[in-house]
N, C-alpha and C. Protein backbone atom coordinates (compact mmCIF):
# COMPACT_ATOMS: atom_id res chain seq x y z
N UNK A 1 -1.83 13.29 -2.18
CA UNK A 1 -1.03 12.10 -2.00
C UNK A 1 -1.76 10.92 -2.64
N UNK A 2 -0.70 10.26 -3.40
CA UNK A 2 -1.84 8.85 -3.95
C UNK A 2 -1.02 7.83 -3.42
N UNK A 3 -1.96 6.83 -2.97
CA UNK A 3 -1.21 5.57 -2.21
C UNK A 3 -1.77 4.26 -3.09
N UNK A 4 -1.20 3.40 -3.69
CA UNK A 4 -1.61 2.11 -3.94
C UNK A 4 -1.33 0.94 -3.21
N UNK A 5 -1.90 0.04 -3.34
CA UNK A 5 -1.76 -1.09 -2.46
C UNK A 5 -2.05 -2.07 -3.89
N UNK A 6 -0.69 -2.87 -3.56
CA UNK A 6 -0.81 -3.86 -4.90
C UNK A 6 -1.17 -4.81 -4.50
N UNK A 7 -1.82 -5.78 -4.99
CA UNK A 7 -1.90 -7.56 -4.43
C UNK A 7 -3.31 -7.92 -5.44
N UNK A 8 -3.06 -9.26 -5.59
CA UNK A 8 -4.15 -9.56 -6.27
C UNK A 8 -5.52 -9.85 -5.37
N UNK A 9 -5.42 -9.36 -4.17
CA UNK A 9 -6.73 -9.77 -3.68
C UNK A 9 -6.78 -10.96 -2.50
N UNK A 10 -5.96 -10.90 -2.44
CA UNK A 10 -5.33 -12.12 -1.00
C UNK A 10 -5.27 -11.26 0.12
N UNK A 11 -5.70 -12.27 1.36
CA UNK A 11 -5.79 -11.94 3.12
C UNK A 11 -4.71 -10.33 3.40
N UNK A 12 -3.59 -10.83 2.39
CA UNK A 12 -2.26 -9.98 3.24
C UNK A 12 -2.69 -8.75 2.50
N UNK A 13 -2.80 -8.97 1.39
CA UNK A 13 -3.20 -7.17 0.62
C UNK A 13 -4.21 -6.08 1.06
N UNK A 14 -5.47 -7.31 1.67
CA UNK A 14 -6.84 -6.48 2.24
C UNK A 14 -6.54 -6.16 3.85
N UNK A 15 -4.96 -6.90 4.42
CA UNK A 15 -4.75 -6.00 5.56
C UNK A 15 -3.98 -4.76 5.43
N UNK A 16 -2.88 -5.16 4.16
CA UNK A 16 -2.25 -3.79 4.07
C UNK A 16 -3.04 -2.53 3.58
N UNK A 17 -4.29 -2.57 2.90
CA UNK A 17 -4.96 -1.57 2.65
C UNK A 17 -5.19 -1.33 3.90
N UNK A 18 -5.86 -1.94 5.04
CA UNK A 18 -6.92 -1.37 5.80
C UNK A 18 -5.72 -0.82 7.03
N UNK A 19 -4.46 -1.36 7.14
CA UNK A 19 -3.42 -0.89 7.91
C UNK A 19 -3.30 0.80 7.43
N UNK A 20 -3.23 0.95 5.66
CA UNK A 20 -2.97 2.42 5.23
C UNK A 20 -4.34 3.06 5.66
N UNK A 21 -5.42 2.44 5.60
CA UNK A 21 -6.18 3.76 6.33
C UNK A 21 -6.43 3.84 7.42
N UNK A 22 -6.03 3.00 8.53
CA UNK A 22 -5.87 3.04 9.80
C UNK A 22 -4.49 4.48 9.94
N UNK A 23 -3.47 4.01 9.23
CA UNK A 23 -2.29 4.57 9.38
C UNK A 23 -2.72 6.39 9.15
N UNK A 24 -3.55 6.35 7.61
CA UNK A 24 -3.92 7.53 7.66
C UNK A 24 -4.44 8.60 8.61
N UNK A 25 -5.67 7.83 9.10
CA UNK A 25 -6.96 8.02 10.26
C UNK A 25 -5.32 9.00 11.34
N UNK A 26 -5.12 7.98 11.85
CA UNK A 26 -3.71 8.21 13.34
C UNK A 26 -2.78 9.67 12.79
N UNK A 27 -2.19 9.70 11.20
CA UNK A 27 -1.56 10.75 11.22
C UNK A 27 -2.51 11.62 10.74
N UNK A 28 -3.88 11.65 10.54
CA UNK A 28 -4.66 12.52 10.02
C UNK A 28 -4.36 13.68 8.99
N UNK A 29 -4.26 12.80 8.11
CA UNK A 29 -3.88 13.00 6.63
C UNK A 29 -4.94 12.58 5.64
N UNK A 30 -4.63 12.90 4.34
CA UNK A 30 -5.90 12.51 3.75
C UNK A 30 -4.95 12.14 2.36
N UNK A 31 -5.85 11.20 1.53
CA UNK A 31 -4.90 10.65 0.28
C UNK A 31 -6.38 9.85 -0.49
N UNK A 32 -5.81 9.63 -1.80
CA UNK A 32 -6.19 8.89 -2.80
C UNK A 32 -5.77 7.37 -2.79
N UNK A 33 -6.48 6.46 -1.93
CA UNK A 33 -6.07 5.16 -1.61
C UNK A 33 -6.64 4.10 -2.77
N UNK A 34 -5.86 3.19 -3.30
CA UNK A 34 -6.28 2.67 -4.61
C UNK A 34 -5.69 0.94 -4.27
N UNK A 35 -6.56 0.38 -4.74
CA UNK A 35 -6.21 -1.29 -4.53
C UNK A 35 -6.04 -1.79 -5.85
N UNK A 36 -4.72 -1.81 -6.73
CA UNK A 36 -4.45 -2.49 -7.82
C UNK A 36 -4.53 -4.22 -7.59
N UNK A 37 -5.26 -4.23 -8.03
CA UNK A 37 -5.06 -6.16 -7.97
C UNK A 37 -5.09 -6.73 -9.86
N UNK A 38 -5.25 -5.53 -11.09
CA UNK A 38 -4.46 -6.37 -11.87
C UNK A 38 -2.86 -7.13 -12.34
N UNK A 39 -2.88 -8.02 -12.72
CA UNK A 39 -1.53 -8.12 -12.10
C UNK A 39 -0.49 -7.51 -13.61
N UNK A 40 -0.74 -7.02 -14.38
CA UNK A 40 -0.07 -6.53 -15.58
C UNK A 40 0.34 -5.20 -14.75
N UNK A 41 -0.89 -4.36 -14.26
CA UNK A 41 -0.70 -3.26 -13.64
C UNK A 41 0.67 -3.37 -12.17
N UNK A 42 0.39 -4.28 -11.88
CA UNK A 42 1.47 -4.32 -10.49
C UNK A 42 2.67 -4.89 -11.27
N UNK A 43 2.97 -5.54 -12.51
CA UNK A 43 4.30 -5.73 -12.81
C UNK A 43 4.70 -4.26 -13.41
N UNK A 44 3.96 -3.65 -13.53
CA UNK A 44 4.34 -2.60 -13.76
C UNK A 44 4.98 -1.47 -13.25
N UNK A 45 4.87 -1.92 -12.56
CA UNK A 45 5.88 -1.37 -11.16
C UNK A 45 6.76 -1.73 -10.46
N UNK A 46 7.39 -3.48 -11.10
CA UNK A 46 8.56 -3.79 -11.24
C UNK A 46 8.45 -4.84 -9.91
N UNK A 47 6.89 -4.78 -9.43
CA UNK A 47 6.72 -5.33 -8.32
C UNK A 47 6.56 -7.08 -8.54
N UNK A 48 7.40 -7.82 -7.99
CA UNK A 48 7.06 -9.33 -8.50
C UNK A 48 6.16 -10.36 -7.27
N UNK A 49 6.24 -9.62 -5.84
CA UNK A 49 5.74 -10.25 -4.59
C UNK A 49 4.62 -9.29 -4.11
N UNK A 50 3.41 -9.94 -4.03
CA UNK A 50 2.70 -9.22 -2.83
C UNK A 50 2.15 -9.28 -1.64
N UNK A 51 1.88 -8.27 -1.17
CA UNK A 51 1.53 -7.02 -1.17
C UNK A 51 2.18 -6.44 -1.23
N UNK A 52 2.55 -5.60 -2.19
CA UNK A 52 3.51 -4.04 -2.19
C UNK A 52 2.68 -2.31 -1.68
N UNK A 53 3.48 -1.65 -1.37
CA UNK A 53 2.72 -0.31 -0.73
C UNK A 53 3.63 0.83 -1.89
N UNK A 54 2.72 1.69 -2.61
CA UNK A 54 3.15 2.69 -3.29
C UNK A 54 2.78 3.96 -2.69
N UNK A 55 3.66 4.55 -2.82
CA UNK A 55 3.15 5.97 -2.11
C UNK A 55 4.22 7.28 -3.07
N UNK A 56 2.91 7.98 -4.05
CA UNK A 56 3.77 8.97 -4.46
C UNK A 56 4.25 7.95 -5.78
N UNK A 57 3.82 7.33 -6.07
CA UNK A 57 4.89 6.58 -7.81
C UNK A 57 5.94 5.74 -6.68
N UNK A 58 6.46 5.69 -5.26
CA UNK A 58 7.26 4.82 -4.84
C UNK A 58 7.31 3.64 -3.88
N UNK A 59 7.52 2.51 -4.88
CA UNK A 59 7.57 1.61 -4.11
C UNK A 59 8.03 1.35 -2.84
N UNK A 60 7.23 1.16 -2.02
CA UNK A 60 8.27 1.58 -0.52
C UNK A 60 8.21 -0.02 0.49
N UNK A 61 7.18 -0.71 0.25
CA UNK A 61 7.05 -2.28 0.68
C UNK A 61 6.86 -3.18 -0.45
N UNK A 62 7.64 -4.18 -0.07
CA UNK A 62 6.90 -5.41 -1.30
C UNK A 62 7.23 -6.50 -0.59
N UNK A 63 6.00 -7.44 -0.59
CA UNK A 63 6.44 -8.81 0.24
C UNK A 63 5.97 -9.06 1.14
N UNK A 64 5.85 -8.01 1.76
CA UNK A 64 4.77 -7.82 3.34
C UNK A 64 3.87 -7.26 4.03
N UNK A 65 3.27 -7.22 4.85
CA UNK A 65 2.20 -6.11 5.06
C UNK A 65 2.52 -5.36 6.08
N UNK A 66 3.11 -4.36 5.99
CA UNK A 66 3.35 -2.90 6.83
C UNK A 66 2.50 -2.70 8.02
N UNK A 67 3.11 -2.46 8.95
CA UNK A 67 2.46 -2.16 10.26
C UNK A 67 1.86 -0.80 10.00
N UNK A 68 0.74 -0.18 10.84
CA UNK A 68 0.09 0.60 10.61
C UNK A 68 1.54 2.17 10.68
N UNK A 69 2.38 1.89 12.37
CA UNK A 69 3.22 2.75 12.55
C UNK A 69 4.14 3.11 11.32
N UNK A 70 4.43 2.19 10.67
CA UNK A 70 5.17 1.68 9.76
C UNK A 70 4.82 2.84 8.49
N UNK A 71 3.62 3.14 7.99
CA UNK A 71 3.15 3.60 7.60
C UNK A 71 2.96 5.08 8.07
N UNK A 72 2.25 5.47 9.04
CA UNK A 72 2.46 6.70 9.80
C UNK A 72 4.09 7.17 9.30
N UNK A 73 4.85 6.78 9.60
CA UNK A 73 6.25 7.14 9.62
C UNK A 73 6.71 7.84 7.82
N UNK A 74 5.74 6.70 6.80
CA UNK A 74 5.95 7.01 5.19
C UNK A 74 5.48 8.09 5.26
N UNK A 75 3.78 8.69 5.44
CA UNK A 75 3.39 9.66 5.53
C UNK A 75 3.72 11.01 6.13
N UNK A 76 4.83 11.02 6.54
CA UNK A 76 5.11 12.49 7.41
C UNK A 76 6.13 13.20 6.34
């Protein structure tokens, strides 16, 4: 599983990472967790607001930072 976490490096992005490995830890799963913060790379994904959450090539949040459950729930 590969998960990205887009944001350039702002408060909300370094919670949504640490929410996905909290989230991970709880469903005890394991993944390739990646923090894109160039921002050529995150328009590249059509993403224009962050923090966005990728999971799998799919954009599944943009705009906000995902609750940990929130997450648990992507992963199953």
């Amino acid at each position: 599983m590969e998960i990205k976490v887009l944001g350039t490096g702002c408060k909300k992005c370094d919670d949504l990472y640490d929410n996905v490995i909290k989230a991970l830890s709880q469903a005890g799963k394991e993944a390739n967790v990646e923090k894109v913060e160039d921002i050529i790379s995150i328009m590249s994904f059509g993403v224009m607001s962050s923090p966005a959450l990728v999971i799998d090539g799919e954009v599944l949040i943009v705009g906000r930072v995902a609750q940990v459950e929130e997450i648990v729930n992507f992963l199953k």
